[in-house]
C-alpha atoms as a PDB file:
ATOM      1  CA  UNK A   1     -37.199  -8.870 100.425  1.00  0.00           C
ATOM      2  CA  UNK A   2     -38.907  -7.759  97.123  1.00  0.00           C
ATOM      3  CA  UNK A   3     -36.346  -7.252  94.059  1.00  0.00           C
ATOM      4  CA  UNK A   4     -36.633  -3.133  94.105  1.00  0.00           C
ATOM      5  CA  UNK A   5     -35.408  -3.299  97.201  1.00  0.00           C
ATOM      6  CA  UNK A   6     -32.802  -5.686  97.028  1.00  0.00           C
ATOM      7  CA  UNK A   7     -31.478  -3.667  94.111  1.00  0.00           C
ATOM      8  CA  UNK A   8     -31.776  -0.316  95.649  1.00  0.00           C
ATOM      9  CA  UNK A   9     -29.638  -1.717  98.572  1.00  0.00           C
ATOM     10  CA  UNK A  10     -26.620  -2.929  95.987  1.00  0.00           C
ATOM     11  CA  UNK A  11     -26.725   0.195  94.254  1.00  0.00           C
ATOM     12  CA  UNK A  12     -26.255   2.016  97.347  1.00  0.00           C
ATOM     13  CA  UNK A  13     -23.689   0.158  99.070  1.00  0.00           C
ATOM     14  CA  UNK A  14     -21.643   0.003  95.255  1.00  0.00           C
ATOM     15  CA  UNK A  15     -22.020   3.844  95.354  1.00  0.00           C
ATOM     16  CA  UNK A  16     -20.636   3.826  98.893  1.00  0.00           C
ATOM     17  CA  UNK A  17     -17.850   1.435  98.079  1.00  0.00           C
ATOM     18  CA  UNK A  18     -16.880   3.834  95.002  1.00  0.00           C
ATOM     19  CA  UNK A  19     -16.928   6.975  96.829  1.00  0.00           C
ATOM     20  CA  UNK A  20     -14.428   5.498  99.623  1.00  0.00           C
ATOM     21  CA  UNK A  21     -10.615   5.277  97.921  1.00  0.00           C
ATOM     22  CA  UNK A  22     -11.659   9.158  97.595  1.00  0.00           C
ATOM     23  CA  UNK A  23     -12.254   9.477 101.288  1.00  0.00           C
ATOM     24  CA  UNK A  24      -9.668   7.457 101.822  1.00  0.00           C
ATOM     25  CA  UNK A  25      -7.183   9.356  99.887  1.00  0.00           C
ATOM     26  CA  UNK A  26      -8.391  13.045 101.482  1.00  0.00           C
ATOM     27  CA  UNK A  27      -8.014  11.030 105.027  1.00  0.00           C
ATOM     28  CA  UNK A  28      -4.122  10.288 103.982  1.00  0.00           C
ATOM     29  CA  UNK A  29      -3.270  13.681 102.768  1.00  0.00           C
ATOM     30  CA  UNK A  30      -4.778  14.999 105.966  1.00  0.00           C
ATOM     31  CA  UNK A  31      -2.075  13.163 108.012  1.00  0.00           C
ATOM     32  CA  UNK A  32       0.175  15.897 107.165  1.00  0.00           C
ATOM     33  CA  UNK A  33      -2.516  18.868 108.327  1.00  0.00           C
ATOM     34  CA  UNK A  34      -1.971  20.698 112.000  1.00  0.00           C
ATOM     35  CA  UNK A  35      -4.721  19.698 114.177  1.00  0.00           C
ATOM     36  CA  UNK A  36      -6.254  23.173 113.970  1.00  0.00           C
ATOM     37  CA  UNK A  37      -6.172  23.814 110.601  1.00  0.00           C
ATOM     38  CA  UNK A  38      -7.357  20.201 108.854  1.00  0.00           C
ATOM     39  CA  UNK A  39     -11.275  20.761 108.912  1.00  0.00           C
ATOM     40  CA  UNK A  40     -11.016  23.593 106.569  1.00  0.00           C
ATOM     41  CA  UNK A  41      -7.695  22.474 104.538  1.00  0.00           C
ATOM     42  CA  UNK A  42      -8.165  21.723 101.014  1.00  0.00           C
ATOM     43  CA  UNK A  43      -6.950  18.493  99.342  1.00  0.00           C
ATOM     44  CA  UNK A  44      -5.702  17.717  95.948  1.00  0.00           C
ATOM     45  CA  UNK A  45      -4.045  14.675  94.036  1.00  0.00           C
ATOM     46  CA  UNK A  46      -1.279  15.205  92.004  1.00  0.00           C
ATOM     47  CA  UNK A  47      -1.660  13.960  88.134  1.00  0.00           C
ATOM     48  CA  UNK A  48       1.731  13.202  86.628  1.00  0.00           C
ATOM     49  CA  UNK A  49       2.064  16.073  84.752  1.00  0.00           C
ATOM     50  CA  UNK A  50       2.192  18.169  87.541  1.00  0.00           C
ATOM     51  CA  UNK A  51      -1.525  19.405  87.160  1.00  0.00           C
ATOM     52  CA  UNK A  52      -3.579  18.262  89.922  1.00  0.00           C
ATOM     53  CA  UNK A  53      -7.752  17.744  91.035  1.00  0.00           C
ATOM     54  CA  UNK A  54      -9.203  18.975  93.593  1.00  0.00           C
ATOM     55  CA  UNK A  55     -10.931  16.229  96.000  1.00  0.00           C
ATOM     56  CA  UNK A  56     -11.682  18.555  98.607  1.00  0.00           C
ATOM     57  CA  UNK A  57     -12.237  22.173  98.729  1.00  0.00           C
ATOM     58  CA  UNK A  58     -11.166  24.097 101.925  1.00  0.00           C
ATOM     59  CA  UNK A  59     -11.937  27.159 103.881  1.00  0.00           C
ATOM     60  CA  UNK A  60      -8.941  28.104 104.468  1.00  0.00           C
ATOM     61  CA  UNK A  61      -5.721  28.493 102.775  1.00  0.00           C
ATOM     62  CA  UNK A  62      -3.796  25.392 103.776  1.00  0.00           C
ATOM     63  CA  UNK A  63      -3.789  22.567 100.920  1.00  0.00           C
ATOM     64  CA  UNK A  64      -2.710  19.197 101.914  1.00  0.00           C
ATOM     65  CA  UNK A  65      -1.670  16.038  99.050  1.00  0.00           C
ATOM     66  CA  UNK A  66      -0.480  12.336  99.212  1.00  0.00           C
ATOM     67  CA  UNK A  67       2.766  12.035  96.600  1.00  0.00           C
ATOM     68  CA  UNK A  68       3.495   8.305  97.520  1.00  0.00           C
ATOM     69  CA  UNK A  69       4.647   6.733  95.172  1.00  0.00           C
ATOM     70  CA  UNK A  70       4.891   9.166  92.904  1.00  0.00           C
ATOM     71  CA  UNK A  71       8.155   8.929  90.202  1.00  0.00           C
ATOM     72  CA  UNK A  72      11.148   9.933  92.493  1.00  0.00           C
ATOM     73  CA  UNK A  73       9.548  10.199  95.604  1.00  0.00           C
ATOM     74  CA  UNK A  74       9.381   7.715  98.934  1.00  0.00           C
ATOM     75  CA  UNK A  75       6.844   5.068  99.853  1.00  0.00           C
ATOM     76  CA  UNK A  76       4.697   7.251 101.997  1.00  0.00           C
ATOM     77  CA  UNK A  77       4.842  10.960 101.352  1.00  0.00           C
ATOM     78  CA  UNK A  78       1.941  13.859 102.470  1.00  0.00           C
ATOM     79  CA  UNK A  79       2.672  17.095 102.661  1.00  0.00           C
ATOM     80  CA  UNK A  80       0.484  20.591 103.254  1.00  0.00           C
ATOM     81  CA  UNK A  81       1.551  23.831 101.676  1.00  0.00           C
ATOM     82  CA  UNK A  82      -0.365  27.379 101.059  1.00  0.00           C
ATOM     83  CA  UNK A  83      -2.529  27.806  98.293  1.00  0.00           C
ATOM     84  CA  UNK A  84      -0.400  30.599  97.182  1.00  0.00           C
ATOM     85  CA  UNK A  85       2.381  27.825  96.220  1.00  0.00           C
ATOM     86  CA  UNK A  86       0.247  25.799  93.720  1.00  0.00           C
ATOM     87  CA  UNK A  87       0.964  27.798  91.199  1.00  0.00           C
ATOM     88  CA  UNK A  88       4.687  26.395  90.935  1.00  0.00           C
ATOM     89  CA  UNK A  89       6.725  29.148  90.394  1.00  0.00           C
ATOM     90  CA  UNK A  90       6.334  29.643  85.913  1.00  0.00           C
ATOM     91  CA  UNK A  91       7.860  32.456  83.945  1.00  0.00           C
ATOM     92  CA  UNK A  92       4.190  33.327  83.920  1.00  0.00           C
ATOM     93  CA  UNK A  93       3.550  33.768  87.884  1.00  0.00           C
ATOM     94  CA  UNK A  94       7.146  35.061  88.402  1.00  0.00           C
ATOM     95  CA  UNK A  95       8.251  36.659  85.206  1.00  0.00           C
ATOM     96  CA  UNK A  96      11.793  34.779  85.251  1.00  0.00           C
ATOM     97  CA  UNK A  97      12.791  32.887  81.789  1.00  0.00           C
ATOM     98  CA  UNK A  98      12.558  28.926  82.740  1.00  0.00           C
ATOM     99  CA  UNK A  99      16.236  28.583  81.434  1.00  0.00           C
ATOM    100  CA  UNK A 100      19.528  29.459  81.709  1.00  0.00           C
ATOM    101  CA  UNK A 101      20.223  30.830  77.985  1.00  0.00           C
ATOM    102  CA  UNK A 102      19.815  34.358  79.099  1.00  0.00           C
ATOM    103  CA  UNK A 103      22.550  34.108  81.990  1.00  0.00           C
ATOM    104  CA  UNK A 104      20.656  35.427  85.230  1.00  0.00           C
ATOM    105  CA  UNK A 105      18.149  33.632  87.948  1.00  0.00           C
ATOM    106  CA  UNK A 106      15.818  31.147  85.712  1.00  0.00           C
ATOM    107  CA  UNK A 107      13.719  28.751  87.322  1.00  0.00           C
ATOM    108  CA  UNK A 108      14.354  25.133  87.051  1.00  0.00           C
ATOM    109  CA  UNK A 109      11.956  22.577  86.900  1.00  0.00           C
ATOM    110  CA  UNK A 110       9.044  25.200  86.357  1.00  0.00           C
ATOM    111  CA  UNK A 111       5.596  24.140  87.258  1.00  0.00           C
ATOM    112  CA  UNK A 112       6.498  20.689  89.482  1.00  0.00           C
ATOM    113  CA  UNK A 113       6.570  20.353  92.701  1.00  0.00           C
ATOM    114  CA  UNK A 114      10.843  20.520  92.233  1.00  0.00           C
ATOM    115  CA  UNK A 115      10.686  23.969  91.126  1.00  0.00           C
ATOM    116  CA  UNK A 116      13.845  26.241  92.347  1.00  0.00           C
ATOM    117  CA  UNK A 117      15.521  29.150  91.304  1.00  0.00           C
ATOM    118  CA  UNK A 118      18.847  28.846  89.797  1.00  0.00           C
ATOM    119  CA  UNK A 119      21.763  31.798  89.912  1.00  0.00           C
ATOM    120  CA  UNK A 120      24.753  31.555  87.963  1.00  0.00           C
ATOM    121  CA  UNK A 121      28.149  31.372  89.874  1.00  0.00           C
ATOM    122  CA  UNK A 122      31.463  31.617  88.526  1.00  0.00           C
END
């Protein structure tokens, strides 16, 4: 085997190798996808402040992500969700103040993947 060759071949296979935790990780979140619906889901990868990438763009509107391991949650954790969720419920996408100091429904936790709405009791 001449040297082009040879070298041609190990940049290949280190591309392969590099491109696989990425499959790898779109294979996990996909665990979580219905049968009909996985082909076309989307997948992203949660960064710790609650911002994610994309790894694979759907067709359709289901959106799939691994959050094993991530602070506060279990070992092993995928989930799916609509597209329409990602934006995480913010005073901008809802138009309700992200604390209490008004009295009133605020949202709590606003733009993680915790995000509720509170209302005050008595």
């Amino acid at each position: 085997m001449n040297r082009t060759a040879l070298l041609a071949g190990i940049a290949f296979s280190a591309c392969a190798f590099a491109q696989a935790p990425d499959q790898a990780a779109i294979d996990k979140a996909l665990l979580a996808a219905p049968a009909n619906q996985k082909a076309g889901a989307t997948v992203i990868k949660w960064k710790p402040d609650y911002t994610y990438d994309t790894l694979k763009k759907g067709t359709n509107k289901l959106v799939c992500y691994d959050k094993s391991g991530l602070q506060g949650q279990p070992a092993f954790l995928v989930e799916c969700t609509n597209a329409g969720n990602l934006p995480r419920a913010t005073q901008k996408t809802l138009g309700l103040p992200e604390n209490g100091q008004q009295g009133g429904v605020w949202i709590m936790n606003a733009g993680t993947t915790t995000a509720h709405l509170m209302v005050p009791g008595e």
